[in-house]
Protein backbone atom coordinates (compact mmCIF):
# COMPACT_ATOMS: atom_id res chain seq x y z
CA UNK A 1 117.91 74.88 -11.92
CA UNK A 2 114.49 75.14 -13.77
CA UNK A 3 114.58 73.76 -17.24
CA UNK A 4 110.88 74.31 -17.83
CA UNK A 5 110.32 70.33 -18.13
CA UNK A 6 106.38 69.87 -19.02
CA UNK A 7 106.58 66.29 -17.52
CA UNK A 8 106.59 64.48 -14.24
CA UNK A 9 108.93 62.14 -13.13
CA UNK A 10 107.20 60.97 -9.91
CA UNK A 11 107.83 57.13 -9.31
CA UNK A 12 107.27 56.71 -5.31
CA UNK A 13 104.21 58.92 -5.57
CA UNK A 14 100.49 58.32 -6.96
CA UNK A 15 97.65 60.86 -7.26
CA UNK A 16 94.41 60.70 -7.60
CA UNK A 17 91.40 62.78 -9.54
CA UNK A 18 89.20 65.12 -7.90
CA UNK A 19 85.85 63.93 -6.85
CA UNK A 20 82.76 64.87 -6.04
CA UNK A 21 83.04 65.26 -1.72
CA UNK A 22 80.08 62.94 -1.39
CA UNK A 23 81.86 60.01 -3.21
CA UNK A 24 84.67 57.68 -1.73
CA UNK A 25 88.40 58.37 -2.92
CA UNK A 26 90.34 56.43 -5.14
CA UNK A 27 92.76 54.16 -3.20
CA UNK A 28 96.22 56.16 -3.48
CA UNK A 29 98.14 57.07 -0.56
CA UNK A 30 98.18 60.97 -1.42
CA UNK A 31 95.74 63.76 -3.14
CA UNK A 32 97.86 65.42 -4.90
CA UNK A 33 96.41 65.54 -8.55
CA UNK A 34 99.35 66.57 -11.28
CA UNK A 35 96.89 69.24 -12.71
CA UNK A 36 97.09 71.08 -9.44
CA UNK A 37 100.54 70.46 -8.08
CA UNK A 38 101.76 71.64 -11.49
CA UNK A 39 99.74 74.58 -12.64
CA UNK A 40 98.84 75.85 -9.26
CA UNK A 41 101.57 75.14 -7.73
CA UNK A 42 104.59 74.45 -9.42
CA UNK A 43 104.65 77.49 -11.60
CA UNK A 44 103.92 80.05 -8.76
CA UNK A 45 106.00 78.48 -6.17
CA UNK A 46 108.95 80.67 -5.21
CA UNK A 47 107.15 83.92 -4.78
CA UNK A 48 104.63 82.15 -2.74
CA UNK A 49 106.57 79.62 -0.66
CA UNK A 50 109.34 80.40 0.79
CA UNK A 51 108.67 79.72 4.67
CA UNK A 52 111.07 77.41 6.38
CA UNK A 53 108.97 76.18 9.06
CA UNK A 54 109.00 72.51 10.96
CA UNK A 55 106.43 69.97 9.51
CA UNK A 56 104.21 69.35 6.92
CA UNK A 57 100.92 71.85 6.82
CA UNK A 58 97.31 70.10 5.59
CA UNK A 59 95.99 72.19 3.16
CA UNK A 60 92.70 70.03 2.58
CA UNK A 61 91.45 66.50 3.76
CA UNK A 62 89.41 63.92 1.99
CA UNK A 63 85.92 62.53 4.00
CA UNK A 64 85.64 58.97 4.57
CA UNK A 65 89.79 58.79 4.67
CA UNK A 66 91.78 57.55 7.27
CA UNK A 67 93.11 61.58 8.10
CA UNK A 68 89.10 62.79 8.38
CA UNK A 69 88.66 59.28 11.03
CA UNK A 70 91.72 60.61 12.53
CA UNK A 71 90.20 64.38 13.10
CA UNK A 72 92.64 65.68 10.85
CA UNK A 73 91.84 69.04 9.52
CA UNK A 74 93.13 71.95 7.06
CA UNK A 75 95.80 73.90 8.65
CA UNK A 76 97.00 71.18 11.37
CA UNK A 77 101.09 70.96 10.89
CA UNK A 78 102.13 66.72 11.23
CA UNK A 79 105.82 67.25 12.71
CA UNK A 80 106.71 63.59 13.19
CA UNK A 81 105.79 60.09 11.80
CA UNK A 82 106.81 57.37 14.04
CA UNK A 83 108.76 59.91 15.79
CA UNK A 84 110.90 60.92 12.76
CA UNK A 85 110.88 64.22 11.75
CA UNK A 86 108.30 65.25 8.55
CA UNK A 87 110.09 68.41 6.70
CA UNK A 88 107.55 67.65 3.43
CA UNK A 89 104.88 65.58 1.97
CA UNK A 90 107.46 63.63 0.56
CA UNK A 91 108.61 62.41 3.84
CA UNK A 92 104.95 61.77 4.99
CA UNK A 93 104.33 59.75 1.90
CA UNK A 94 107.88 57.70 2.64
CA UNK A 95 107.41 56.95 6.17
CA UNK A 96 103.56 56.47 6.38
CA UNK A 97 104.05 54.62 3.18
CA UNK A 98 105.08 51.04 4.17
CA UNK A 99 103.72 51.15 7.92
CA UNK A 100 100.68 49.08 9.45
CA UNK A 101 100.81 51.26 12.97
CA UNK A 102 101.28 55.04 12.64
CA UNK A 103 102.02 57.72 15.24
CA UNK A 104 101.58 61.52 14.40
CA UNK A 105 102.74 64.46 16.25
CA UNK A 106 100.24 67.00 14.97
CA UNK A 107 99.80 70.58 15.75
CA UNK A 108 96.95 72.10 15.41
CA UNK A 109 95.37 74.89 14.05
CA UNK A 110 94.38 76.25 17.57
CA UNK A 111 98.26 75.75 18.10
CA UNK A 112 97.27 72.34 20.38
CA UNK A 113 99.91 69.71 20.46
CA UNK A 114 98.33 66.33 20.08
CA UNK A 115 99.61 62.70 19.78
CA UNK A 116 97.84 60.55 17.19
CA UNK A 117 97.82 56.60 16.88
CA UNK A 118 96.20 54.88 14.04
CA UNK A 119 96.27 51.47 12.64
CA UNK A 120 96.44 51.61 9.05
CA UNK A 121 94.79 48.73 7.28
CA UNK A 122 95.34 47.36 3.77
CA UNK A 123 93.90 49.33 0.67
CA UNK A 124 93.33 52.51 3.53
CA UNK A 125 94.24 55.97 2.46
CA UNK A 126 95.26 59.26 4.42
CA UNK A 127 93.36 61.12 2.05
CA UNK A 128 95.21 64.70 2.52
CA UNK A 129 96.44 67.23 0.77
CA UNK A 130 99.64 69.26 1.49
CA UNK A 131 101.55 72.41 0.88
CA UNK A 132 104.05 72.36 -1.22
CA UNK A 133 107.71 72.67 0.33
CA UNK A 134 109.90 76.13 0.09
CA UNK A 135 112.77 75.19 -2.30
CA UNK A 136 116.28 75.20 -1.76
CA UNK A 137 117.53 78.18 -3.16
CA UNK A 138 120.69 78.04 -5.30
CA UNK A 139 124.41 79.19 -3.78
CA UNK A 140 126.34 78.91 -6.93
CA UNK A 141 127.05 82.04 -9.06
CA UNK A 142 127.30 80.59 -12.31
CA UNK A 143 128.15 82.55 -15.07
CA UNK A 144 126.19 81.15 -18.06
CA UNK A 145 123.01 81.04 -15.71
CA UNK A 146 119.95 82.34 -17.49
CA UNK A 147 118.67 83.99 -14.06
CA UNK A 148 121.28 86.66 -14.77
CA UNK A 149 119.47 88.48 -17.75
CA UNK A 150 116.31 88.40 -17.14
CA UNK A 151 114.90 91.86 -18.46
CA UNK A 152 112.64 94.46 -16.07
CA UNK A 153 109.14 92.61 -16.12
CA UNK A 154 109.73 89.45 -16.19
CA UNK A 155 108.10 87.26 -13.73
CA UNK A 156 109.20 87.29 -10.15
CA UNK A 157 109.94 83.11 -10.06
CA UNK A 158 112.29 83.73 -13.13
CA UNK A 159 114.85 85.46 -10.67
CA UNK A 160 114.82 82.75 -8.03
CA UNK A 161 117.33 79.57 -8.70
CA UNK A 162 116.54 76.61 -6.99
CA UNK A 163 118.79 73.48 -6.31
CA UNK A 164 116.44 71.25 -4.68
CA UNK A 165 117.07 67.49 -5.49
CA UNK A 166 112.99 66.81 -4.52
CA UNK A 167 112.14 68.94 -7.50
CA UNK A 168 114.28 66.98 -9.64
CA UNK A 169 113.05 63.85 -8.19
CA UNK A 170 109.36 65.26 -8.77
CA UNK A 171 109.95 67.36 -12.12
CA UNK A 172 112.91 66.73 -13.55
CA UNK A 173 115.06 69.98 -12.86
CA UNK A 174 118.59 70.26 -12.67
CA UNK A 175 121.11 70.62 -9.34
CA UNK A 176 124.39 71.08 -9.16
CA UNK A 177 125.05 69.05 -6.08
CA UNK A 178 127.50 71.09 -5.29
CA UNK A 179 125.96 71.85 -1.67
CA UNK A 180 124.44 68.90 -1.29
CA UNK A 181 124.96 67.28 2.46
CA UNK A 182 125.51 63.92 3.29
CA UNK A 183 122.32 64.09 4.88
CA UNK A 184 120.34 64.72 1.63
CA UNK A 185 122.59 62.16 -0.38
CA UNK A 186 121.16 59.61 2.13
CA UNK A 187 117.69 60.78 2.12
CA UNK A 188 117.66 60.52 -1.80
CA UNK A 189 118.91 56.59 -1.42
CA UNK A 190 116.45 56.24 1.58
CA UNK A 191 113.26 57.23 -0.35
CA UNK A 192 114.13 55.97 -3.63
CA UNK A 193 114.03 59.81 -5.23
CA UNK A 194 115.12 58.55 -8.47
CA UNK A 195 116.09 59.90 -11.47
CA UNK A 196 118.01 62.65 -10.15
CA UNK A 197 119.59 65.09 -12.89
CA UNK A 198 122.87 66.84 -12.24
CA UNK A 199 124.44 69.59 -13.99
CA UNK A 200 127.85 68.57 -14.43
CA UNK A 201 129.28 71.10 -16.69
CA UNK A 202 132.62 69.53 -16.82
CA UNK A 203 134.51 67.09 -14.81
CA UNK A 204 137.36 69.06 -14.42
CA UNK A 205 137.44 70.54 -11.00
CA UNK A 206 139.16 74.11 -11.35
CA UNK A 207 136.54 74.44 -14.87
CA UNK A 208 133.36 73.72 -12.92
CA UNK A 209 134.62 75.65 -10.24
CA UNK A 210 135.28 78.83 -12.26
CA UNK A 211 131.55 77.83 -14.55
CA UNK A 212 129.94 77.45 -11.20
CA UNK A 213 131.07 80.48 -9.41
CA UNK A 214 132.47 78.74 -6.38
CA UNK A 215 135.77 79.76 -4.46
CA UNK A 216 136.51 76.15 -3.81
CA UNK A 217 135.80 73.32 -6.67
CA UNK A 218 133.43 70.09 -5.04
CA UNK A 219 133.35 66.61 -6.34
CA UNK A 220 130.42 66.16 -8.20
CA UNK A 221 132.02 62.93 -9.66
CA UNK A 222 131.82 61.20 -5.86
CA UNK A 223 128.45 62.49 -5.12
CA UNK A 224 127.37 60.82 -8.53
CA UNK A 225 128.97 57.67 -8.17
CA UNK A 226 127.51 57.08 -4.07
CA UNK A 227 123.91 57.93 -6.08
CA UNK A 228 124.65 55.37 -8.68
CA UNK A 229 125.89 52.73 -6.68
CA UNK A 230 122.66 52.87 -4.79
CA UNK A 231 120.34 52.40 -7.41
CA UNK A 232 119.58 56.17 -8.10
CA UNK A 233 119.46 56.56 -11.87
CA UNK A 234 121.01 59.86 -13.14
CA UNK A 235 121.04 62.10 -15.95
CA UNK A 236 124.03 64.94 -16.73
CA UNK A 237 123.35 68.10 -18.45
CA UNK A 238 126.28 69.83 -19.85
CA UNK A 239 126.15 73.64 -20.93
CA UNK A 240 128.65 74.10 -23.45
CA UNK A 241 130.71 77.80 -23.23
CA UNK A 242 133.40 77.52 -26.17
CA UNK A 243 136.47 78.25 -25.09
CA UNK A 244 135.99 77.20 -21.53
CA UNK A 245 134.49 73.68 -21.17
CA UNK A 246 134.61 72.71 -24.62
CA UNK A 247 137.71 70.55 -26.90
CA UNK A 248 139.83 68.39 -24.30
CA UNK A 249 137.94 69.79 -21.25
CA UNK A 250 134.38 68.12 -23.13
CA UNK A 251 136.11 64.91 -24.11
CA UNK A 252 137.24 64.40 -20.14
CA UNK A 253 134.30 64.98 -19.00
CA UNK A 254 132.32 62.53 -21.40
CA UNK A 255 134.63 60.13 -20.69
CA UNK A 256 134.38 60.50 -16.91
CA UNK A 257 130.91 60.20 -17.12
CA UNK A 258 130.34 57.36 -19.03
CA UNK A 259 132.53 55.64 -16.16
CA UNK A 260 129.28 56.35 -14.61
CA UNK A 261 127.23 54.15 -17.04
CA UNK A 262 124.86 52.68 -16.92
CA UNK A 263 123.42 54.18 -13.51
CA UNK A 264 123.99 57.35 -15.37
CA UNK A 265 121.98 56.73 -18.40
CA UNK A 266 122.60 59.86 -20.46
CA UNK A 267 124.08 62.89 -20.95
CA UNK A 268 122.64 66.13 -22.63
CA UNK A 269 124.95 69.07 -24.02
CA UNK A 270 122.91 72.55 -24.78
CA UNK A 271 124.87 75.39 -25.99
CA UNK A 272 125.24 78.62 -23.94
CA UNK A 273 122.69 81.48 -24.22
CA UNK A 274 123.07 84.77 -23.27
CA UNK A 275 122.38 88.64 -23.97
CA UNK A 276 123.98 92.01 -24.00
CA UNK A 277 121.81 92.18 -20.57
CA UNK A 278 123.60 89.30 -18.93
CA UNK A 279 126.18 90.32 -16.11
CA UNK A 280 129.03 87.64 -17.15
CA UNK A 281 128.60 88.38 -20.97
CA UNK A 282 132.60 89.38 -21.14
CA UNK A 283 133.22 85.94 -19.93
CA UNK A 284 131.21 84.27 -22.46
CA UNK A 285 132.08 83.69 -26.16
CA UNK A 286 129.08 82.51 -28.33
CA UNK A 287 128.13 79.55 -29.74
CA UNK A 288 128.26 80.14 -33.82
CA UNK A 289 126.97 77.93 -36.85
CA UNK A 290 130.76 76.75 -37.31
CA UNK A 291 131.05 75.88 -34.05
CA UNK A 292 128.23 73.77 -33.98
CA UNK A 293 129.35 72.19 -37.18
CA UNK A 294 132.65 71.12 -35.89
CA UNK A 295 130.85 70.07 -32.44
CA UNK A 296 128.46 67.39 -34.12
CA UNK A 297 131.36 65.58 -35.91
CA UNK A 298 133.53 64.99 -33.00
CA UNK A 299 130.39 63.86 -30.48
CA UNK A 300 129.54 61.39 -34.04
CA UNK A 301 132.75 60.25 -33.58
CA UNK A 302 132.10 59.62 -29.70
CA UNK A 303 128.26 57.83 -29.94
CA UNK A 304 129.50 55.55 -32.42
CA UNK A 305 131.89 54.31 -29.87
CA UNK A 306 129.39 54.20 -27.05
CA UNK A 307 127.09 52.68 -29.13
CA UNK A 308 129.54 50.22 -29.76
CA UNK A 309 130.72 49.78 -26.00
CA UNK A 310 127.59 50.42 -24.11
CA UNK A 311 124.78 49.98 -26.33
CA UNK A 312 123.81 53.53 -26.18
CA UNK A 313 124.71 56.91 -28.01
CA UNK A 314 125.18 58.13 -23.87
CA UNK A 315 125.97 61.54 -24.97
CA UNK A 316 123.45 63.94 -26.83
CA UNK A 317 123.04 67.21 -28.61
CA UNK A 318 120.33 69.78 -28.54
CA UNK A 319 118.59 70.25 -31.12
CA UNK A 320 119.82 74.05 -31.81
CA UNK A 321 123.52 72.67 -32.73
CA UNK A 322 122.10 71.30 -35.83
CA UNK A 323 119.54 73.69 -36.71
CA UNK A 324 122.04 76.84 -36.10
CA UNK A 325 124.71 74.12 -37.92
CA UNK A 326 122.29 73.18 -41.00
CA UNK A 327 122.70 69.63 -40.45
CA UNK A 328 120.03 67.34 -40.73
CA UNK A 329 118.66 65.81 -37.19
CA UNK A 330 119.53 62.57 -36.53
CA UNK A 331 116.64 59.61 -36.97
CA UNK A 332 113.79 59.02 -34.27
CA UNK A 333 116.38 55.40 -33.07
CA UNK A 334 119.07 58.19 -32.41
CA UNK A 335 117.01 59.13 -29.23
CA UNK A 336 116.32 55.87 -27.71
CA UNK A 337 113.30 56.71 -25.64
CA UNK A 338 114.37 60.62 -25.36
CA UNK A 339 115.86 60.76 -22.15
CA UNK A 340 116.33 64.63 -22.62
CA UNK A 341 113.60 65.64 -24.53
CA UNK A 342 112.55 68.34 -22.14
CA UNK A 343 116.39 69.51 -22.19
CA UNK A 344 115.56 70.29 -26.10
CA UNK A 345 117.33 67.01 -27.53
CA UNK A 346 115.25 65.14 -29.80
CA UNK A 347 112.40 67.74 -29.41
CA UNK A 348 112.37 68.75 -33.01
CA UNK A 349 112.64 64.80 -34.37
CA UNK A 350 109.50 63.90 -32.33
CA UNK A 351 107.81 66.57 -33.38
CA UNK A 352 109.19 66.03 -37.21
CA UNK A 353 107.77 62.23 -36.65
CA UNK A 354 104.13 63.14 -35.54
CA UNK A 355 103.64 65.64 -38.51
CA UNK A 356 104.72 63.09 -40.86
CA UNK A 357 102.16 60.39 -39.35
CA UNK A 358 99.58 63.55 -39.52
CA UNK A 359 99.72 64.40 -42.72
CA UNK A 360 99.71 60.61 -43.86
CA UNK A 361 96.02 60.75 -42.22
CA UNK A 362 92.67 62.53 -44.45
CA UNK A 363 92.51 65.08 -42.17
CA UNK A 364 89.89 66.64 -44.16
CA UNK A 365 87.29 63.68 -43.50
CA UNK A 366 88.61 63.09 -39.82
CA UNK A 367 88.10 66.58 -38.87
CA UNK A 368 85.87 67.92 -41.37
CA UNK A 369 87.98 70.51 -42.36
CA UNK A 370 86.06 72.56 -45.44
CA UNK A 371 87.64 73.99 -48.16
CA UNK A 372 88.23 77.87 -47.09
CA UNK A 373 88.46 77.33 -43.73
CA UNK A 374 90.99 77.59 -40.52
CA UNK A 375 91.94 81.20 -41.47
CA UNK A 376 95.10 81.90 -38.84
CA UNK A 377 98.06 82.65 -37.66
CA UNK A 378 100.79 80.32 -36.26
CA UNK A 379 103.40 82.30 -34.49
CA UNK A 380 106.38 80.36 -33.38
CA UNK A 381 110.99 81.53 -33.12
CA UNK A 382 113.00 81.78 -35.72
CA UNK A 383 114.87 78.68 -34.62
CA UNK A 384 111.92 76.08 -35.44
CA UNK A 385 110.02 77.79 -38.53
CA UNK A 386 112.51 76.95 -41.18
CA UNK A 387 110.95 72.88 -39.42
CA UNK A 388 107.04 74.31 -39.37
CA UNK A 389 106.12 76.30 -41.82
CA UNK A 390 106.54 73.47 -44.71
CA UNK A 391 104.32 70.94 -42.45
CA UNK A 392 101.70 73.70 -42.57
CA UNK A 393 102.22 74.70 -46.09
CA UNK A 394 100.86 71.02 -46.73
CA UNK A 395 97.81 70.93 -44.95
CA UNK A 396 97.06 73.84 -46.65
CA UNK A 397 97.76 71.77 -49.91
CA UNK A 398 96.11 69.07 -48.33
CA UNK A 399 92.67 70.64 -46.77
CA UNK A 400 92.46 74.12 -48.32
CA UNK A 401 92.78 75.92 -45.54
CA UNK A 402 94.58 79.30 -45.38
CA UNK A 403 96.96 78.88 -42.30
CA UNK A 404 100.71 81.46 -41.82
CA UNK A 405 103.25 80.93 -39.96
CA UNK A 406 104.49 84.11 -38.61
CA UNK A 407 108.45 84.77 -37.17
CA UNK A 408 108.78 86.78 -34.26
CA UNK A 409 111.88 87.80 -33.28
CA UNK A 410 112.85 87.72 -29.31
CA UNK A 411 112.72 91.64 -28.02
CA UNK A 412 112.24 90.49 -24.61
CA UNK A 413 115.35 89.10 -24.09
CA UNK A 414 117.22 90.38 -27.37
CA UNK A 415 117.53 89.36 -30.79
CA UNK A 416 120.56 86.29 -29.55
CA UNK A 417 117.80 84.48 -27.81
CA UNK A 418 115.74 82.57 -31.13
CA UNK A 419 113.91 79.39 -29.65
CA UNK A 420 110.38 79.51 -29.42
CA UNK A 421 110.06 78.43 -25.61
CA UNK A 422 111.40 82.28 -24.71
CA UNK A 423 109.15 84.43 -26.78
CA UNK A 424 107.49 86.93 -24.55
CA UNK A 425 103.79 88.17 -25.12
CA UNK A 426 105.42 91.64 -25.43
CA UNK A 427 107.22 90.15 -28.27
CA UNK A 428 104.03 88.44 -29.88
CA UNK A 429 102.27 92.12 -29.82
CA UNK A 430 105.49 94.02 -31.56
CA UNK A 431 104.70 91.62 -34.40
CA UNK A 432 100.95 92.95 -35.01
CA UNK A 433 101.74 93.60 -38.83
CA UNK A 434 102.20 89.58 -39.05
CA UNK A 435 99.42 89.04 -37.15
CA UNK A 436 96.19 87.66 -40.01
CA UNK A 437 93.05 86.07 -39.79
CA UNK A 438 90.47 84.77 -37.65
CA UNK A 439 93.06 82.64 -34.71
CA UNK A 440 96.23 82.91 -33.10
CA UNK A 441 97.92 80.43 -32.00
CA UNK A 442 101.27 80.34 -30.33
CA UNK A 443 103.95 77.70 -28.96
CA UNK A 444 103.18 75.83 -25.82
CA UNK A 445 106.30 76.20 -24.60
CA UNK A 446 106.43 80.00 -24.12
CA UNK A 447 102.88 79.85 -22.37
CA UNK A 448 102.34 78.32 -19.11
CA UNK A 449 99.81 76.08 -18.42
CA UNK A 450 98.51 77.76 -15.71
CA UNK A 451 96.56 80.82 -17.15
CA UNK A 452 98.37 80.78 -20.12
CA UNK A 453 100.88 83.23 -19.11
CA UNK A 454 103.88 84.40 -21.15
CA UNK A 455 107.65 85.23 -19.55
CA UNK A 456 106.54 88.61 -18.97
CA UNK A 457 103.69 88.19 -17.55
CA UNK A 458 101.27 89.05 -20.53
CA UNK A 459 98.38 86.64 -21.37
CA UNK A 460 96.46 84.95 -24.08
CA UNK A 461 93.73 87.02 -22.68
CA UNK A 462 96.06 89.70 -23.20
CA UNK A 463 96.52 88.94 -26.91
CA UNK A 464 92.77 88.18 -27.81
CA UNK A 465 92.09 91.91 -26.56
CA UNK A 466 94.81 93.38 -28.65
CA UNK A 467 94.26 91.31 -31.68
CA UNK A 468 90.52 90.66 -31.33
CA UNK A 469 90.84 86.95 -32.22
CA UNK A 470 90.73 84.18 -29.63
CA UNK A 471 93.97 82.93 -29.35
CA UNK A 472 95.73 79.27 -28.06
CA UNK A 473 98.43 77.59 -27.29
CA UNK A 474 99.25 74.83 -30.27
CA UNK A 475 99.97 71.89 -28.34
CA UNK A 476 103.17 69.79 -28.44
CA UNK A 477 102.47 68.17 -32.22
CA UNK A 478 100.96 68.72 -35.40
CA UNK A 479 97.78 67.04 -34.48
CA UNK A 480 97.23 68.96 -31.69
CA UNK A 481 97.76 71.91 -33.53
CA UNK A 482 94.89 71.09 -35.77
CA UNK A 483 92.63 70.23 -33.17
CA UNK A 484 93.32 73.77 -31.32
CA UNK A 485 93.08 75.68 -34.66
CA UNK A 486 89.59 73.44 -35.28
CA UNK A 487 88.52 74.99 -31.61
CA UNK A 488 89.82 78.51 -32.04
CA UNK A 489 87.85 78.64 -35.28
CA UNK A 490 84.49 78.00 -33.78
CA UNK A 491 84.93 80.33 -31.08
CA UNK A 492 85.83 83.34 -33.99
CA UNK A 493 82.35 82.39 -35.32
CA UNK A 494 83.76 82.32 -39.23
């Protein structure tokens, strides 16, 4: 499922920066660029692909490139490579990728069938572009899934729940495998589509099959293990319902898993979320400050002896089990090289280590910050300001400048939901009373990239009409947050 990860993960494929038509394209086998693929494309998938048609489509086609030389044009369909069957750019990418002669079966626009042979010499690219493939939709019924309680007006792609091992391979989200063919194991070994994340859940066959919503339980375990012995590096996710996959049922699955090490290299455990609008909330008991407490001493207990045994802490927390617990985060070495972060562990210590590093700078001479300026808001969830509003309480001891934080509390979704990444524009506007001063800026995560649009389809454009201030997104550190509140200030005119 979509976890929102703002990162690629693309090993096997390289892109390439728009240019000019007239100029000659960068050597890279493909033009995708991730600006496009991801904003354009990524974001807006589901409600606009969801054909399940043979072949690849050309959406656009480089001059000068081997697929221009080859008459290639937008809207032509490439069916086969070599005479093996293309179902998506990936598989163009895989079996063009290592070939010196190249066949195509290509229809075209016109509908004509036509037979292309090419001999593809070194430092030669196909120079095309591609649609983007309809996802696998999602069988399971699970009953912590987020899907579930989505509120009236929230964007259409939040209803859809993919399992699509390419879009892990390409951004990182989760599957369940629990569908997953032999067919698509192979193809995943084949074309090196590695990392792969799983949700796992729990080991335990009859508790995944009840958390999953299956009438039969799978063996995710066996699945994980062929991947691993391959080469395929994995990552488990883990949401934790108390009461149902937590105590003995946790501690067997850990363990299972870290049988797995080290092709599995880590394993993340969120707690549970959900609403009085969810559909399962009777089956659901929720995750409390004591309960995270008691949670982060016996996983301690657990990375000290993977530590020990494997060289790794293996097993991680989110960051909202020890904010909701009160518990200092562990150190920046905790996290290794974040293997989660965009799972929400070690999110708040990166952040926590940039602001330090910031404030250690003199901001006021790098950014020529004068005294009475950068007059604005900072909204952000009641989860993280207890960590922001002291950083920005000392650059305005350090530079003068009059910057709030402001709270806003989660409408959208309901007052359970607290982490900034789900606040809705809706919820943003409700808070007009905390609302002050030239700029607004609010957390990257609950805007996306492309147009800046909130969960509910409201955007920044929305809020600078309603609030007549210009309004941004704050980046993902301190820093950046200076530099947008720097920009936001010049375009208020004060």
């Amino acid at each position: 499922m979509l976890n929102l990860r703002f990162q690629f993960t693309i090993l096997n494929l390289q892109f390439r920066t728009h240019h000019p038509a007239v100029s000659r394209p960068t050597p890279n086998p493909l033009c995708y660029t991730p600006e496009i693929m991801y904003t354009e494309l990524f974001e807006t998938i589901y409600p606009i692909n969801t054909r399940k048609e043979k072949g690849v489509v050309v959406t656009a086609v480089d001059p000068f490139a081997l697929g221009d030389e080859l008459g290639i044009q937008p809207g032509d369909r490439i069916m086969k490579v070599n005479r093996r069957d293309v179902h998506d750019f990936l598989d163009f990418q895989f079996y063009t990728g290592s070939e010196d002669q190249v066949q195509l079966d290509v229809v075209k626009k016109s509908g004509e069938a036509v037979s292309l042979e090419t001999r593809v010499g070194e430092g030669e690219i196909w120079g095309l572009d591609f649609e983007y493939f309809a996802p696998r939709q999602c069988a399971n019924d699970c009953i912590f899934c987020f899907c579930n309680q989505n509120p009236q007006g929230s964007r259409e792609s939040l209803f859809f729940k993919d399992e699509d091992t390419r879009l892990s391979f390409l951004h990182g989200n989760y599957t369940t495998m629990s569908s997953i063919s032999k067919v698509e194991l192979d193809r995943i070994v084949e074309q090196r589509l590695s990392p792969q994340y799983v949700s796992v859940h729990a080991t335990d066959p009859e508790v995944r099959r009840y958390l999953l919503g299956r009438k039969r339980p799978d063996d995710v375990l066996g699945k994980m293990q062929y991947l691993s012995a391959n080469g395929i590096e994995l990552h488990a996710q883990i949401v934790l319902c108390p009461t149902i996959n937590d105590g003995p049922v946790l501690k067997r699955t850990i363990s299972d898993l870290a049988e797995l090490h080290p092709g599995l290299r880590s394993v993340a455990v969120v707690p549970v979320v959900f609403t009085k609008l969810h559909n399962y909330r009777d089956r659901l008991t929720e995750v409390t400050d004591e309960f995270s407490s008691a949670l982060i001493k016996e996983v301690r207990k657990w990375q000290r002896d993977f530590r020990r045994d494997l060289g790794t802490r293996f097993v991680f927390l989110a960051d909202e089990f020890y904010l909701r617990a009160g518990v200092s985060l562990p150190g920046a070495k905790h996290y290794g090289d974040y293997p989660q972060i965009e799972d929400g562990v070690g999110m708040v210590r990166r952040f926590v280590v940039d602001a330090k590093k910031t404030l250690s700078r003199d901001l006021v001479s790098e950014f020529r910050i004068k005294p009475g300026k950068l007059r604005g808001t900072i909204a952000t969830g009641e989860l993280f300001y207890p960590i922001l509003a002291p950083y920005v309480d000392q650059i305005n001891d350090k530079c003068g400048t009059t910057l709030r934080v402001a709270v806003i509390r989660n409408q959208f979704f309901g007052p359970e939901v607290t982490v900034a990444g789900l606040i809705a524009g809706s919820d943003v506007l409700a808070a007009r009373d905390s609302i002050d001063g030239d700029f607004l800026i609010v957390p990257e995560q609950a805007c996306l990239k492309s147009g800046n649009v909130f969960l509910d389809d409201l955007t920044l454009a929305d809020l600078e009409d309603k609030f007549q201030v210009p309004a941004s997104h704050g980046g993902s550190s301190l820093l950046s947050l200076i530099g947008n509140a720097l920009e936001l200030e010049q375009r208020s005119g004060s």
